[in-house]
Protein backbone atom coordinates (compact mmCIF):
# COMPACT_ATOMS: atom_id res chain seq x y z
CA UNK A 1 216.82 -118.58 0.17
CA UNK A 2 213.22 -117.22 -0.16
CA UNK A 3 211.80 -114.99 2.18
CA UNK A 4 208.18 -115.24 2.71
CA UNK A 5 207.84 -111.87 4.88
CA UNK A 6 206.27 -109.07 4.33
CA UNK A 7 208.37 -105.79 1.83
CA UNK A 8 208.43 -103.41 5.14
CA UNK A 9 209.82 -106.72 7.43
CA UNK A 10 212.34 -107.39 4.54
CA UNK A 11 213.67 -103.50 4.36
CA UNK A 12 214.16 -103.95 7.89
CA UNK A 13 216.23 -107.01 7.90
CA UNK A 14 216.86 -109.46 5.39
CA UNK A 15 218.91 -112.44 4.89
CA UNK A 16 219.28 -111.49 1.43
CA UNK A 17 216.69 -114.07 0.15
CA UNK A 18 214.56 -113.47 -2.93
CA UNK A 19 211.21 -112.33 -1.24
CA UNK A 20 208.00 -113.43 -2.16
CA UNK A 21 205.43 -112.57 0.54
CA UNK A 22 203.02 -115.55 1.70
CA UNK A 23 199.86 -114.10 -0.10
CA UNK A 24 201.73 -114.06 -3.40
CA UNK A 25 203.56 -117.08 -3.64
CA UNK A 26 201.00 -119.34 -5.29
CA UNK A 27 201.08 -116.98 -8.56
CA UNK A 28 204.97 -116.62 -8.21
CA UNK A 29 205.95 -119.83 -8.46
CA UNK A 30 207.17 -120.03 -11.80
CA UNK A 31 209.92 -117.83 -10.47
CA UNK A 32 211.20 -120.86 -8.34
CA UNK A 33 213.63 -123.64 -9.12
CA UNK A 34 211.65 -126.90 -8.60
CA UNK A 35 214.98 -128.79 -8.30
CA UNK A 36 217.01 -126.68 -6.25
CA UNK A 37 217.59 -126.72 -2.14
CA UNK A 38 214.99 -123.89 -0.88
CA UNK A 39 215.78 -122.62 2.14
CA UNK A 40 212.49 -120.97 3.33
CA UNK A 41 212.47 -118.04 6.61
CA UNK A 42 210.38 -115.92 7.75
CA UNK A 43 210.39 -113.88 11.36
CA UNK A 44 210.01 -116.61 13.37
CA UNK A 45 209.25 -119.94 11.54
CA UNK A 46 205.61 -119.63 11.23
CA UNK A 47 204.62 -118.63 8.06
CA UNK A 48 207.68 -120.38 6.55
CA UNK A 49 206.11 -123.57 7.38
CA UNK A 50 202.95 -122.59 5.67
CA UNK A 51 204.92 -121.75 2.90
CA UNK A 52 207.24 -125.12 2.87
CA UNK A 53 203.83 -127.49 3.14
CA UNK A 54 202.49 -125.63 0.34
CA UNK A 55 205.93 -125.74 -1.44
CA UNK A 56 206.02 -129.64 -1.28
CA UNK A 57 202.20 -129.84 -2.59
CA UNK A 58 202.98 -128.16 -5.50
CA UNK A 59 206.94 -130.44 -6.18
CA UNK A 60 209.35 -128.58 -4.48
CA UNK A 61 210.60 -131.83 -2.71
CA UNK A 62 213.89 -129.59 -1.68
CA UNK A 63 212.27 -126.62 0.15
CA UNK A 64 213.77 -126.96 4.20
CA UNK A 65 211.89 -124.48 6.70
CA UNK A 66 214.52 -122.25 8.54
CA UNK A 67 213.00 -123.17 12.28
CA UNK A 68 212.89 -120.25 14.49
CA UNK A 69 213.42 -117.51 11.46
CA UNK A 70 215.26 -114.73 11.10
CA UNK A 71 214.69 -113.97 15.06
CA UNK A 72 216.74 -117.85 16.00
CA UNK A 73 219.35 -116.82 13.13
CA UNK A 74 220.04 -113.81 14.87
CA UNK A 75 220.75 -115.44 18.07
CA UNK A 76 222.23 -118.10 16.85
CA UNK A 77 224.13 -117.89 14.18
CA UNK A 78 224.59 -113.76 13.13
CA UNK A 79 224.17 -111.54 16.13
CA UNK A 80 224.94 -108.95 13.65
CA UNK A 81 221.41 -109.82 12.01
CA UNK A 82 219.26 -106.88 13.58
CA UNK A 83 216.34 -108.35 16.12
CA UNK A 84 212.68 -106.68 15.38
């Protein structure tokens, strides 16, 4: 999982993703597997996408957007997942 959120959002809450704000992903992306499933969240799907489209350019055929973020997974799936 990569988180694309900010540090302070990802101290808050965190799915346990590596994190790799938004801004810095184009010079981090050496430190991605080009051939493994990425799961990619933010808070609420927004910036994810960004991240995914720009993902795909660049060969990461496997990166998946986590629709709705870390807000849907906490009503969805893990109520235990704190809500900002």
């Amino acid at each position: 999982m990569l988180d694309v959120r900010e540090p302070q959002e990802h101290e808050t809450v965190n799915l346990g993703g590596l994190l790799i704000p938004l801004q810095e992903l184009p010079r981090r992306l050496r430190e991605l597997d080009r051939t493994r499933e990425l799961v990619v969240y933010c808070h609420h799907g927004v910036r994810s996408m960004t991240a995914v489209n720009f993902l795909r350019a660049n060969g990461f055929a496997k990166a998946r957007n986590l629709a709705g973020g870390i807000d849907r997974w906490s009503l969805e799936i893990d109520s235990s997942v704190r809500r900002y």
